[in-house]
N, C-alpha and C. Protein backbone atom coordinates (compact mmCIF):
# COMPACT_ATOMS: atom_id res chain seq x y z
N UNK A 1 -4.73 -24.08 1.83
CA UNK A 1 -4.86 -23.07 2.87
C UNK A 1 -6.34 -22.81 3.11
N UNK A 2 -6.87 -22.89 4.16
CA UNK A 2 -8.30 -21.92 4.75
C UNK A 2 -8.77 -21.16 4.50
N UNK A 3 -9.75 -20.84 4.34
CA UNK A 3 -10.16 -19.60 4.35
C UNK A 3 -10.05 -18.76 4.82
N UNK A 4 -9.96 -17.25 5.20
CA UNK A 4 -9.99 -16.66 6.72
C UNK A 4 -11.05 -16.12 7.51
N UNK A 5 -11.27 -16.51 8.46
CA UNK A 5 -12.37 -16.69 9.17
C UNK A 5 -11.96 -15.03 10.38
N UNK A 6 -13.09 -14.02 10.11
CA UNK A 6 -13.55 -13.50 10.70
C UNK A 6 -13.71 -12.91 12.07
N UNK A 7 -13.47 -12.89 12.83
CA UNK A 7 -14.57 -13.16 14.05
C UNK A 7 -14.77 -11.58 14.32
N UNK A 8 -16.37 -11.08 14.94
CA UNK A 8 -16.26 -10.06 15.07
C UNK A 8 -16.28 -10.23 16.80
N UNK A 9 -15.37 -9.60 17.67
CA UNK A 9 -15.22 -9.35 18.59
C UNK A 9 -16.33 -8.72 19.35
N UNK A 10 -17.32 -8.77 20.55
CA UNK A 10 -17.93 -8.12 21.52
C UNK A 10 -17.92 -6.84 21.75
N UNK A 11 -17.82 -5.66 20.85
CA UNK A 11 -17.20 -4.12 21.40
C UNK A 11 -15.68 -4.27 21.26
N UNK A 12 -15.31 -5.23 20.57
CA UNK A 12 -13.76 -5.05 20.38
C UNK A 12 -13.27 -5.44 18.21
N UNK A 13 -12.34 -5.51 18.77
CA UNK A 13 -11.78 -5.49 17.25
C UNK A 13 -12.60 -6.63 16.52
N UNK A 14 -11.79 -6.95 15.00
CA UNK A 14 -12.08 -8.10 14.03
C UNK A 14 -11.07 -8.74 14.20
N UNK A 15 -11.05 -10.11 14.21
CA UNK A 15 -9.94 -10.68 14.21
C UNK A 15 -9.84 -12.00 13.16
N UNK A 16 -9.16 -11.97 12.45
CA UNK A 16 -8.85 -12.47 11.37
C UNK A 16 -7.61 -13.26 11.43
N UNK A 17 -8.46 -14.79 11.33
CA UNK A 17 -7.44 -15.86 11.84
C UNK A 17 -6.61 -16.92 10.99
N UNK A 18 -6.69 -16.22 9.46
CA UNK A 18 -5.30 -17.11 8.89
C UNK A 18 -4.50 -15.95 8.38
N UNK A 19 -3.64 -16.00 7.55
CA UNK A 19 -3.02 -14.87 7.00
C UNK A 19 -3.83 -14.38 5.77
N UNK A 20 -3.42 -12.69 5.82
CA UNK A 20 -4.20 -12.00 4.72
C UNK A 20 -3.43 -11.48 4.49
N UNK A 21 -3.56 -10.43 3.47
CA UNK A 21 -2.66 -9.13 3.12
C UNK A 21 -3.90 -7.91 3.00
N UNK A 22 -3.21 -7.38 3.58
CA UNK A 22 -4.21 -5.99 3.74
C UNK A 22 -3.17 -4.96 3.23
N UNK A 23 -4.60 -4.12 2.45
CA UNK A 23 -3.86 -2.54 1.95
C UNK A 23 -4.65 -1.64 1.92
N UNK A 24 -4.28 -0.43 1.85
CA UNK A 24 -5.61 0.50 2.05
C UNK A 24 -5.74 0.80 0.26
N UNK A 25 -6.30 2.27 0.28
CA UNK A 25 -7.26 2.61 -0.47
C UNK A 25 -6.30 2.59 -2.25
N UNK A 26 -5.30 2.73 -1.92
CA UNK A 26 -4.69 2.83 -2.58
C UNK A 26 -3.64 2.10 -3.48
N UNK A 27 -3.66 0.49 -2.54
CA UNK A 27 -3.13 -0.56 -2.55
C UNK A 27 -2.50 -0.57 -2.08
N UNK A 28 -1.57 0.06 -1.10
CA UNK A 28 -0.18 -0.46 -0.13
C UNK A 28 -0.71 -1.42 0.54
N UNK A 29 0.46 -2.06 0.66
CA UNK A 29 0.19 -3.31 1.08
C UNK A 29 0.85 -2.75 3.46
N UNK A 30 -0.08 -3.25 4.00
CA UNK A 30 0.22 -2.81 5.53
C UNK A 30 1.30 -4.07 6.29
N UNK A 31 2.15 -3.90 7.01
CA UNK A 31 3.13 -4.78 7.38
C UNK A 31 2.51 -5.87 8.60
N UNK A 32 1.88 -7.20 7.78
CA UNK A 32 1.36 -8.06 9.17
C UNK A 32 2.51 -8.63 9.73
N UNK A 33 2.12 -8.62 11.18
CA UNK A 33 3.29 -9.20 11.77
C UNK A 33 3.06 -10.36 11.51
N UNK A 34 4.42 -11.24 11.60
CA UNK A 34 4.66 -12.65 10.70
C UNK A 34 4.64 -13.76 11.83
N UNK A 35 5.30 -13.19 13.06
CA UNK A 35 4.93 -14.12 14.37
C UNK A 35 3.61 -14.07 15.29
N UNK A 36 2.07 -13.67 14.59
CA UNK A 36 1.21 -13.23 15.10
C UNK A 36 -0.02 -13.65 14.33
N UNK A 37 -0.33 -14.61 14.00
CA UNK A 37 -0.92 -15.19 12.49
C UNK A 37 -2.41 -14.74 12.52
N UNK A 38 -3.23 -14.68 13.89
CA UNK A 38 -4.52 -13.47 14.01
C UNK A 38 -4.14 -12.41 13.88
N UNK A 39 -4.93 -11.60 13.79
CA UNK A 39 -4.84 -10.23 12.94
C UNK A 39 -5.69 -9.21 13.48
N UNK A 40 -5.81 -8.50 14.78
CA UNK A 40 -6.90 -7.96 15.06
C UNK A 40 -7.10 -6.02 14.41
N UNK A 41 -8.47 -6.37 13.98
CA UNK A 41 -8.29 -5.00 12.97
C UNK A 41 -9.08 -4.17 13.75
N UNK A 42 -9.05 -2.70 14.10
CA UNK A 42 -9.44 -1.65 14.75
C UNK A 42 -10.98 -1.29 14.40
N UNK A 43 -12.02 -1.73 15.16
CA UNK A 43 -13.47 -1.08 14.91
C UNK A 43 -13.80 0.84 15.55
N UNK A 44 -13.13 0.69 16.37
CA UNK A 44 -13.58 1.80 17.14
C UNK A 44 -12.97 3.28 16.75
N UNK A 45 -11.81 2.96 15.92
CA UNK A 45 -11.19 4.44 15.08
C UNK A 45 -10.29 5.36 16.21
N UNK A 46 -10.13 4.15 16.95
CA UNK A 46 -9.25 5.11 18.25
C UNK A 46 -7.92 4.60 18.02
N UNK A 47 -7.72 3.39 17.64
CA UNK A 47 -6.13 2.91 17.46
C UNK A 47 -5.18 4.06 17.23
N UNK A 48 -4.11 4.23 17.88
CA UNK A 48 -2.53 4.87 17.25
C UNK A 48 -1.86 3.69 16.32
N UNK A 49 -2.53 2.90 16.15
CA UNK A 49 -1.95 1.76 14.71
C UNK A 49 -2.58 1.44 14.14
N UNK A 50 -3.64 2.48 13.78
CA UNK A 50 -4.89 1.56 12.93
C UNK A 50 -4.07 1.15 11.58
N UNK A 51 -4.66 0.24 10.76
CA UNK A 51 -5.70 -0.50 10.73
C UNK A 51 -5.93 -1.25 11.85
N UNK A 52 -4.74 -1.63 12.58
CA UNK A 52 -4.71 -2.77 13.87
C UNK A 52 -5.14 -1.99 14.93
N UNK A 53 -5.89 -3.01 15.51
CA UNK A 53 -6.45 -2.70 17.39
C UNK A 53 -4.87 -2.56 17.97
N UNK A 54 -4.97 -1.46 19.38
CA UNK A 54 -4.07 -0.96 20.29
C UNK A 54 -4.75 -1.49 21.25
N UNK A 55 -5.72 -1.83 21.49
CA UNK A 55 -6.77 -1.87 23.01
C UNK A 55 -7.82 -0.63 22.53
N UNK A 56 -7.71 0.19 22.37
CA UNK A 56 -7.94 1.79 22.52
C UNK A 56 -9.54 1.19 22.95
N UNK A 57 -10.25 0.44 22.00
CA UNK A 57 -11.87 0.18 22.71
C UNK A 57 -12.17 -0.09 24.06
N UNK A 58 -11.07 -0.85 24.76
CA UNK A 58 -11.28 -0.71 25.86
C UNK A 58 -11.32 0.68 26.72
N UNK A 59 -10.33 1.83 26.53
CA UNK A 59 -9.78 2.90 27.18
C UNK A 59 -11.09 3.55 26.90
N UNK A 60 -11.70 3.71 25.70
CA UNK A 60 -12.57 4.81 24.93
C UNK A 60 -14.00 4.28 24.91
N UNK A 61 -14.49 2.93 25.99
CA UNK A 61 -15.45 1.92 26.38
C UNK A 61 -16.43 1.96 24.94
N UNK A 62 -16.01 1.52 23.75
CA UNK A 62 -16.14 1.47 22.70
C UNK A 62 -17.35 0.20 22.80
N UNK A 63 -19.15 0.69 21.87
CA UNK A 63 -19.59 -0.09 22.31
C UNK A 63 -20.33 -0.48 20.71
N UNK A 64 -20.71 -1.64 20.18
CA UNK A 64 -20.54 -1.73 19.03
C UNK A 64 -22.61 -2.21 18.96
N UNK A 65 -23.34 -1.75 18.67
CA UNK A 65 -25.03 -2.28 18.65
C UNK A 65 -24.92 -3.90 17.38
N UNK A 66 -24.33 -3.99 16.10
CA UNK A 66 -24.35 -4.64 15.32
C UNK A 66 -24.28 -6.73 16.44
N UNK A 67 -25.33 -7.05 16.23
CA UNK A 67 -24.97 -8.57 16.16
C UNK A 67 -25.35 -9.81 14.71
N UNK A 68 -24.54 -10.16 14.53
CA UNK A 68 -25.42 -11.62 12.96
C UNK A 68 -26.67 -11.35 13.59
N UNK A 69 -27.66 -11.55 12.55
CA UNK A 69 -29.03 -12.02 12.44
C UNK A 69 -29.08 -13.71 12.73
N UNK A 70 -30.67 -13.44 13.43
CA UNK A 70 -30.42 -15.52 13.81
C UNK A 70 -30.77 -16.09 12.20
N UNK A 71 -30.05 -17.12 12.47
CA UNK A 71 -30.72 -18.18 11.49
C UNK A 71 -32.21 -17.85 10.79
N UNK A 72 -32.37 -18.00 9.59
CA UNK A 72 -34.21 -18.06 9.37
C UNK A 72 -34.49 -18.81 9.73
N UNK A 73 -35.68 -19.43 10.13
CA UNK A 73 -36.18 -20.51 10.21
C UNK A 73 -36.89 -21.39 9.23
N UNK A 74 -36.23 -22.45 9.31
CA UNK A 74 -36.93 -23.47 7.91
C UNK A 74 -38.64 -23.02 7.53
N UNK A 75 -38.89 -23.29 6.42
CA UNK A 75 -40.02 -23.35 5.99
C UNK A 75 -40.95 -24.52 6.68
N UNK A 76 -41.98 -24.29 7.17
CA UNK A 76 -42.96 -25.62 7.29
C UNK A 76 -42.52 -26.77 6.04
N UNK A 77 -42.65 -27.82 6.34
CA UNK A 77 -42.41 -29.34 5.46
C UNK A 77 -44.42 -28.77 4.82
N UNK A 78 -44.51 -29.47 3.43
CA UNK A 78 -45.20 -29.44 2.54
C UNK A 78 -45.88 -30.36 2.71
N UNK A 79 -45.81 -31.36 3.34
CA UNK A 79 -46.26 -32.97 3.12
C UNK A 79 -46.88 -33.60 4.41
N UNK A 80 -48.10 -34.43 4.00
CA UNK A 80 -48.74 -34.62 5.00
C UNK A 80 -48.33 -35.77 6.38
């Protein structure tokens, strides 16, 4: 099996594209749907289903500043 790969969405959810099991703080385990194998998880705290995205970022124009950092850039080569 894969790893699960991430993606952070534009101002929208996480979406998490193999199967996981998610639970909150306490360990319950949350019911993924089984015919839906991405997983989009709620950034914006507006969902009526959080942990899962509803849309709500769209309705509530939910806007997120965070992007990855670029690449470093290699070191200069040592050698003449």
């Amino acid at each position: 099996m894969d790893a699960p790969l991430i993606t952070v969405r534009e101002n929208g959810p996480l979406v998490v594209s193999s199967p996981v099991k998610i639970v909150d703080h306490l360990g319950n385990e949350f019911a993924v749907p089984a015919n839906k194998p991405p997983v989009a998880l709620c950034r914006c705290g507006q969902s009526a289903n959080r942990p899962f995205c509803d849309g709500s970022h769209k309705r509530v124009n939910f806007e997120a500043p965070e992007r990855a950092p670029a690449p470093a850039a290699a070191p200069p080569s040592s050698t003449p």
